[in-house]
Protein backbone atom coordinates (compact mmCIF):
# COMPACT_ATOMS: atom_id res chain seq x y z
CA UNK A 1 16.89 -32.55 -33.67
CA UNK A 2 19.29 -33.30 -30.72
CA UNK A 3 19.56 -29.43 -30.28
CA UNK A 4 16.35 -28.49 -30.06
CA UNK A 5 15.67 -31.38 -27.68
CA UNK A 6 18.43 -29.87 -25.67
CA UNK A 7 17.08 -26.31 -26.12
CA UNK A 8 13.45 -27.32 -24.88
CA UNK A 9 15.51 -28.72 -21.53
CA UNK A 10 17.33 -25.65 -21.10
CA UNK A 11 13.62 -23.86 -21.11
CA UNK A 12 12.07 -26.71 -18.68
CA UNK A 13 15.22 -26.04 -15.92
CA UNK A 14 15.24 -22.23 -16.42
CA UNK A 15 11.10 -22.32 -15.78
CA UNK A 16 11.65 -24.37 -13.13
CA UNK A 17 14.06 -22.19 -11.45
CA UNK A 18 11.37 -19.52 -11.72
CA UNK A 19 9.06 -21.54 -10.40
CA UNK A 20 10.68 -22.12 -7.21
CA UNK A 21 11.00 -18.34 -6.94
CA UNK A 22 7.62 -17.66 -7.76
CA UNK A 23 6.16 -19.99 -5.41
CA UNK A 24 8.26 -18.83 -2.68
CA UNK A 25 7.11 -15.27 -2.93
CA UNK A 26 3.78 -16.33 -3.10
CA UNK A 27 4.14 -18.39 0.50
CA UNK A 28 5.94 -15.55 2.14
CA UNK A 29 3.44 -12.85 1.05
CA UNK A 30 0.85 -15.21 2.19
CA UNK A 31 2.66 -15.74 5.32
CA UNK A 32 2.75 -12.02 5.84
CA UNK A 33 -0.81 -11.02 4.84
CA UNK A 34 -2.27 -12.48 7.50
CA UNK A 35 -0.50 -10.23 10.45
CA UNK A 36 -1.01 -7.45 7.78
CA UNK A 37 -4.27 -8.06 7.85
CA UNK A 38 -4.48 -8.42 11.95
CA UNK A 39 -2.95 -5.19 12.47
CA UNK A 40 -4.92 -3.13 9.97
CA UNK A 41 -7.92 -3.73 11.71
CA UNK A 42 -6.52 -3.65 15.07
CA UNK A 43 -5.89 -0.02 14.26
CA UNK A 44 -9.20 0.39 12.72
CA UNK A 45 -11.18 1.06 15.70
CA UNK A 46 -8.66 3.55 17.33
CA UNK A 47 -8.51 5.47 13.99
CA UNK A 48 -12.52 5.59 14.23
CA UNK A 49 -13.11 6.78 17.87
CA UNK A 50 -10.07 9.39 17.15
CA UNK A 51 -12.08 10.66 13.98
CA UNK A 52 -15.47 11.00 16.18
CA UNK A 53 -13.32 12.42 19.20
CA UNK A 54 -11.90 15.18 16.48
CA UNK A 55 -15.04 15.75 14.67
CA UNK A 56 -17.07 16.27 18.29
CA UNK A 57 -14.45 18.69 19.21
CA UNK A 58 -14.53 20.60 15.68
CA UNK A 59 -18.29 20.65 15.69
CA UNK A 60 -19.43 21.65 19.08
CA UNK A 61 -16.90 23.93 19.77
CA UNK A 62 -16.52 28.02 18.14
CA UNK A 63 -12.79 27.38 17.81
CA UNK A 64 -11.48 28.67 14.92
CA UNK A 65 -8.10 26.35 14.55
CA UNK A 66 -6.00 26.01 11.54
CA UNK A 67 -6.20 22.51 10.83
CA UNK A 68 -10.01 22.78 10.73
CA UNK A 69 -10.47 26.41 8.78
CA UNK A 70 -11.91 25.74 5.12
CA UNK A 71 -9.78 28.00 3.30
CA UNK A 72 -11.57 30.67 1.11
CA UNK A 73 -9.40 30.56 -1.97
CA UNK A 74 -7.09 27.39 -1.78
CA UNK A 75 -4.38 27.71 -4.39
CA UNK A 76 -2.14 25.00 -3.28
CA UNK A 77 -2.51 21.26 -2.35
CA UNK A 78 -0.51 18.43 -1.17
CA UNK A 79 -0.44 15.17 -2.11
CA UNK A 80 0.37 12.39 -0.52
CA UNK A 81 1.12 8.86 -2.79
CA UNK A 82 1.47 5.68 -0.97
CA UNK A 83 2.63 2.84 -3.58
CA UNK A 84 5.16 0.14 -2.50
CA UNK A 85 9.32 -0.79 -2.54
CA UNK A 86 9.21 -3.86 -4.44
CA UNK A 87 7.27 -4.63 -7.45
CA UNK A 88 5.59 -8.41 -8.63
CA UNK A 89 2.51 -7.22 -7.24
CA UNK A 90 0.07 -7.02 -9.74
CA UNK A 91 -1.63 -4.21 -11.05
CA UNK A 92 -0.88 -2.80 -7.30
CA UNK A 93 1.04 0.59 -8.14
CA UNK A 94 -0.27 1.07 -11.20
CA UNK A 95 -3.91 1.36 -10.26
CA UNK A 96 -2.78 3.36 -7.18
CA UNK A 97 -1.08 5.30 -9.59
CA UNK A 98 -3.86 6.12 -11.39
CA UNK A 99 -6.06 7.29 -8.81
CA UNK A 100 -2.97 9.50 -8.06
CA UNK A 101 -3.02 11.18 -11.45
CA UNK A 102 -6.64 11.20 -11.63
CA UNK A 103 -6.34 13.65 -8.22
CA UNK A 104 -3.90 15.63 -9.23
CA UNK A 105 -6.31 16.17 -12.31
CA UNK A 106 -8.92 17.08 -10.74
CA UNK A 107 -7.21 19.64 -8.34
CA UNK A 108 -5.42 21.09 -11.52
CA UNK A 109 -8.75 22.07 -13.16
CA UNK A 110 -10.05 23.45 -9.92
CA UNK A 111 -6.86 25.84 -10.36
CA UNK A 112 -4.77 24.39 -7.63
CA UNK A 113 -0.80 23.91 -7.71
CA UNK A 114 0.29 19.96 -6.32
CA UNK A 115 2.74 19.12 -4.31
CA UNK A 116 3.86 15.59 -3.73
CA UNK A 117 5.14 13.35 -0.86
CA UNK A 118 5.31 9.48 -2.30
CA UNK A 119 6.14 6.56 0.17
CA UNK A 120 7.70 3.83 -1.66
CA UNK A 121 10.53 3.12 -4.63
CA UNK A 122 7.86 2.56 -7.25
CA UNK A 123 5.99 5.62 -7.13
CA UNK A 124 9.08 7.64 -6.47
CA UNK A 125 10.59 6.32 -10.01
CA UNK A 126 7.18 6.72 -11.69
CA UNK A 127 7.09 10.15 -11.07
CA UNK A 128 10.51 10.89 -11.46
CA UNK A 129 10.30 9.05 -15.08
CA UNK A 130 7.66 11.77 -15.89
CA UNK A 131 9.75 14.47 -14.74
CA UNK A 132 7.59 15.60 -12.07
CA UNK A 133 9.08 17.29 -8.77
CA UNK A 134 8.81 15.38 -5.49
CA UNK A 135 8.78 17.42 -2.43
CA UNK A 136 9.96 14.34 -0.08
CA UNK A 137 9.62 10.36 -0.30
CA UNK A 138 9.82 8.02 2.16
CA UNK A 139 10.85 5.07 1.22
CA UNK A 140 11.95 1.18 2.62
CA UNK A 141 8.97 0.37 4.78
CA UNK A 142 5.99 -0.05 2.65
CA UNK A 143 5.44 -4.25 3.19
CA UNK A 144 5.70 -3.79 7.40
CA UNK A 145 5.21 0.13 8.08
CA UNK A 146 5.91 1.42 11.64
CA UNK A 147 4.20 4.19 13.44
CA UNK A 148 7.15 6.07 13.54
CA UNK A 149 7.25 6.60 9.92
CA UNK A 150 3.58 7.65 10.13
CA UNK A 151 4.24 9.87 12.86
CA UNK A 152 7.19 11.79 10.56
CA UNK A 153 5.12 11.95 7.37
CA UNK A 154 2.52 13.59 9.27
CA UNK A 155 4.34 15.86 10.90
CA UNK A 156 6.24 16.94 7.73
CA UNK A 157 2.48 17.34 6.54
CA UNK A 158 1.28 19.30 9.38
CA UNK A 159 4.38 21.36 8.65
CA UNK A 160 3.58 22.27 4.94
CA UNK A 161 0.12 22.58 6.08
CA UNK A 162 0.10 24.90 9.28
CA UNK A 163 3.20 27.21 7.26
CA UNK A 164 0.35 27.53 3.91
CA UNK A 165 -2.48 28.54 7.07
CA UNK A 166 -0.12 31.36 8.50
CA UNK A 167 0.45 33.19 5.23
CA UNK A 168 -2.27 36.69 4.91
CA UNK A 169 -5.64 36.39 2.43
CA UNK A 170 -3.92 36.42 -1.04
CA UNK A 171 -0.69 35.60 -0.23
CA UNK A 172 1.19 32.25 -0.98
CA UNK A 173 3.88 30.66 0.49
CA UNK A 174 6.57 28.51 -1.57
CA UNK A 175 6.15 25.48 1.07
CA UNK A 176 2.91 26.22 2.65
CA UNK A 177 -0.16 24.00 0.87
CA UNK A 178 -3.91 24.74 1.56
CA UNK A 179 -5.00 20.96 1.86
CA UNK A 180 -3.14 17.90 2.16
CA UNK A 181 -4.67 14.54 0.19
CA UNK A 182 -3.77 11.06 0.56
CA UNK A 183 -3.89 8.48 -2.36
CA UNK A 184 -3.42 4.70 -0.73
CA UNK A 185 -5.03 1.07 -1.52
CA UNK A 186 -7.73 0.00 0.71
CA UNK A 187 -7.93 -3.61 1.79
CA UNK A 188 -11.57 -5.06 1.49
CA UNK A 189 -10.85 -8.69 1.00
CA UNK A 190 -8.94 -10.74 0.14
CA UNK A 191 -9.52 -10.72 -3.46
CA UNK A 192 -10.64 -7.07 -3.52
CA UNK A 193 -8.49 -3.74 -3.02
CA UNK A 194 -9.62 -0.73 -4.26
CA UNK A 195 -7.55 2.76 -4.61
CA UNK A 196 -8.81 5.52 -2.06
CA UNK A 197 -8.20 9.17 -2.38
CA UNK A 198 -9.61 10.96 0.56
CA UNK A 199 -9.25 14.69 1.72
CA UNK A 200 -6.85 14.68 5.27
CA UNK A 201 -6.56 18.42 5.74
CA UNK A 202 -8.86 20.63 6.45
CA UNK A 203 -10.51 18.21 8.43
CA UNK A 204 -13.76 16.30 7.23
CA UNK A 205 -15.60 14.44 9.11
CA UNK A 206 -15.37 11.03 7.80
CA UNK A 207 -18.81 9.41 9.55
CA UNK A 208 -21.12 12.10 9.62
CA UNK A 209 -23.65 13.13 12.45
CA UNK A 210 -27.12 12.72 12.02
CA UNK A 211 -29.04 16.31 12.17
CA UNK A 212 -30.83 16.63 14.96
CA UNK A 213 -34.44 16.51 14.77
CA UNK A 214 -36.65 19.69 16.43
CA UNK A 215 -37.25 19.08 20.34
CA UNK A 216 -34.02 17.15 20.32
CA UNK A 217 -31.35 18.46 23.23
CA UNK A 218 -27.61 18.85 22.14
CA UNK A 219 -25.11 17.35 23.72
CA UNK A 220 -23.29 19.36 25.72
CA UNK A 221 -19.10 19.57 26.00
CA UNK A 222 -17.11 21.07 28.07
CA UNK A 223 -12.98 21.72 26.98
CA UNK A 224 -10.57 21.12 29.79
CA UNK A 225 -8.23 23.62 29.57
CA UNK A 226 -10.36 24.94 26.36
CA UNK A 227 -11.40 23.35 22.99
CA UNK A 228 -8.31 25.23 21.16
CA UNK A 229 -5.72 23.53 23.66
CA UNK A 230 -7.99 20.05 22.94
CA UNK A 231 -7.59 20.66 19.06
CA UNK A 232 -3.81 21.45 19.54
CA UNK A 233 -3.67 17.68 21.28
CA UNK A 234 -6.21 15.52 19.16
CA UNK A 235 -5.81 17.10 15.64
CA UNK A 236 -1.46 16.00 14.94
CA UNK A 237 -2.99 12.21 16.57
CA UNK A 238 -5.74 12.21 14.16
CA UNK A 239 -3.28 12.99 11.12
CA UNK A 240 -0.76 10.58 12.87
CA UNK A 241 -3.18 8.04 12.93
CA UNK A 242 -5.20 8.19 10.05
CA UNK A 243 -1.82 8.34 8.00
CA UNK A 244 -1.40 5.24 10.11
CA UNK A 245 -4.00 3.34 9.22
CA UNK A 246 -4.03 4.39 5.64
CA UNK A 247 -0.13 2.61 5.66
CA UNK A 248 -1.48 -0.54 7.22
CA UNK A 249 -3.88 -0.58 4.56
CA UNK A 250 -1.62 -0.32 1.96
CA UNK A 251 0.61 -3.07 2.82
CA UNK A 252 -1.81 -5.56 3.40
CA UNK A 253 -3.38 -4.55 -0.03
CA UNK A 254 0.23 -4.95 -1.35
CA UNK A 255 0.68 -8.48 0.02
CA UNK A 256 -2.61 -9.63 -1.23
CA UNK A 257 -2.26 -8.71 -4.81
CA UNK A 258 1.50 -10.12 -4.28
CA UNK A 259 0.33 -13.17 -3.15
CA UNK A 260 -1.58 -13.29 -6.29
CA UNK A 261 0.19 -12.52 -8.98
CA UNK A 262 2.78 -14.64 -7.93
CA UNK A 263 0.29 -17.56 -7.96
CA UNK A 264 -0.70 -16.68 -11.06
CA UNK A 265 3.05 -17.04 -12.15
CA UNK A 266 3.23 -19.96 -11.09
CA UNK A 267 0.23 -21.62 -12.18
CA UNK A 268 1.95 -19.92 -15.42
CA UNK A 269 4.97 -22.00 -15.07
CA UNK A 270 3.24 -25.00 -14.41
CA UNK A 271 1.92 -24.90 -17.94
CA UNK A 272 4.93 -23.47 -19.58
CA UNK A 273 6.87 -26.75 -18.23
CA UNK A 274 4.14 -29.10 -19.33
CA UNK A 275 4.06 -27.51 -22.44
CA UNK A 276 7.79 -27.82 -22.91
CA UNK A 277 8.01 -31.14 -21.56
CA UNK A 278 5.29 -32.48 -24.22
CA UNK A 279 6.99 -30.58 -27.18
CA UNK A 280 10.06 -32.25 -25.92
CA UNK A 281 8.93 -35.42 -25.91
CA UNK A 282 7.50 -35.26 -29.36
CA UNK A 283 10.86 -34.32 -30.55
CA UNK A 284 12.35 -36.71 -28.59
CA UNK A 285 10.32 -39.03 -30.33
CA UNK A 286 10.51 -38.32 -33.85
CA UNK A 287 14.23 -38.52 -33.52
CA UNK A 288 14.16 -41.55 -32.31
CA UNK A 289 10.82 -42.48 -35.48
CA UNK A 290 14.16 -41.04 -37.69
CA UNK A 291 16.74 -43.27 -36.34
CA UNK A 292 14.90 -46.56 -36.73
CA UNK A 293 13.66 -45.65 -40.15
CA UNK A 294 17.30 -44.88 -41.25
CA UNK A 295 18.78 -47.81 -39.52
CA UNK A 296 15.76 -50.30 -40.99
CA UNK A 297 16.88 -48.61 -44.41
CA UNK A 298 20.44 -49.14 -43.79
CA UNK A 299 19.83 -52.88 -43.54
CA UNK A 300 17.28 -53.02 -46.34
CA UNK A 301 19.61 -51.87 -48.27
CA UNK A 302 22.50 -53.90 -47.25
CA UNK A 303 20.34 -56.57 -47.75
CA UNK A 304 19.26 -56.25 -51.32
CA UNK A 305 22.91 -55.61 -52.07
CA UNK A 306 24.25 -59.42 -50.73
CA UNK A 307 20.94 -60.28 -52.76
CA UNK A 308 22.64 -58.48 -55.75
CA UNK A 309 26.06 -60.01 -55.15
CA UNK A 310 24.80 -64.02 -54.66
């Protein structure tokens, strides 16, 4: 009995070792998800105006540009997967994961080849595990992303992009793609985060414009030096930045489901050591139940034998 008492401690001290790691992950994520959450939507309003800017430029303009031609049979598409470095957050790369696969589905039944670009450890292992071929990964910034590392995934995407544009109707180029998608988590609240997949190249315009009714006057723009040199400028920004924003999303996403499935393991070891702790006891107990019964015996029995004797 004195070794399973001494077992059941073991288990209380180990759980509460993991305890104190479990709660301190859930204080730093916590800690972190508010600036997360700050910068996200300090960079929502720039992405938006940027989108409008782009999509006024695109519409009222007879600019044929490369990053806004529809292209008449796309063969080849590239995707872009943003998971995280670390895991112990939740269901956070797996349900990202499967919005991933459920894209690169869809795209295979419309007859298109994939490419993928991953950001992040996890999703870089998870697709090497199922033997498929990464173009490039980024990885080591997914919790505090920079706009540097924005700026050089969307330039790499541009790249693949612009190279897939140049090639002649019917002919395909190994690194050229026809669109570029991104696959990230959006952050709604804090309880809610919901995969995204959303079409970057060719453009779409993401808030549409409201037809104009008959009588109505058009607005007029005029390009300084011309709408292609005003595409040239706004278009690698509006990649840049919505790449941007879809990163900030992402890691506040990841520090939110962080935050709480580490609460949840905690609140898990609270009840493991409880649980432990009463078992414990109750051992504790019945050895000691065994120890007075045997000594009680022991003198019962010592007694009836002087009674014996006299």
């Amino acid at each position: 009995m004195a070794v399973s008492v001494r077992e059941l401690r073991a288990r209380i001290k180990s759980t509460q070792s993991m305890k104190k790691i479990t709660r301190a992950m859930e204080l730093i994520a916590a800690s972190r998800i508010i600036k997360a959450q700050q910068r996200a939507n300090a960079a929502a309003p720039y992405a938006r105006e940027l989108t409008r800017a782009v999509s006024a430029v695109a519409t009222y303009s007879n600019v044929d540009h490369a990053l806004t031609t529809e292209p008449e049979n796309a063969k080849r598409a590239a995707v872009l997967v943003l998971a995280s470095d670390r895991g112990l957050a939740g269901g956070y790369v797996s349900n990202a994961m499967r919005e991933a696969e459920g894209l690169i589905a869809k795209l295979s039944a419309e007859g298109k080849e994939t490419d993928l670009y991953v950001v992040g450890r996890r999703a870089e292992g998870f697709f090497k595990f199922r033997g498929r071929r990464i173009s490039q990964s980024w990885t080591g910034f997914t919790d505090q992303p920079t706009y540097e590392a924005a700026k050089e995934i969307g330039e790499k995407l541009i790249e693949v992009f612009t190279e897939g544009a140049d090639g002649t109707d019917g002919e395909t180029k190994a690194p050229g793609v026809d669109e570029v998608h991104v696959v990230y988590t959006r952050f709604v609240t804090m309880m809610t985060q919901k995969p995204t997949a959303m079409r970057l190249l060719p453009l779409e315009v993401v808030e549409g414009e409201e037809l104009p009714e008959e009588g109505d006057v058009l607005p007029l723009y005029e390009f300084e030096p011309s709408a292609e040199a005003v595409l040239d400028s706004l278009l690698p920004q509006y990649v840049n930045s919505r790449i941007w924003f879809a990163l900030l999303q992402a890691a506040a996403s990841e520090l939110a489901q962080r935050q709480k499935a580490m609460k949840a393991a905690t609140d898990n070891a609270d009840e493991l050591i409880n649980k432990f702790t009463r078992i414990a006891n109750q051992a504790r107990q019945a050895g000691i139940t065994q120890e007075i019964s045997e000594i009680v015996g022991g003198v019962n029995a010592l007694a009836d034998a002087q009674a014996a004797n006299d």
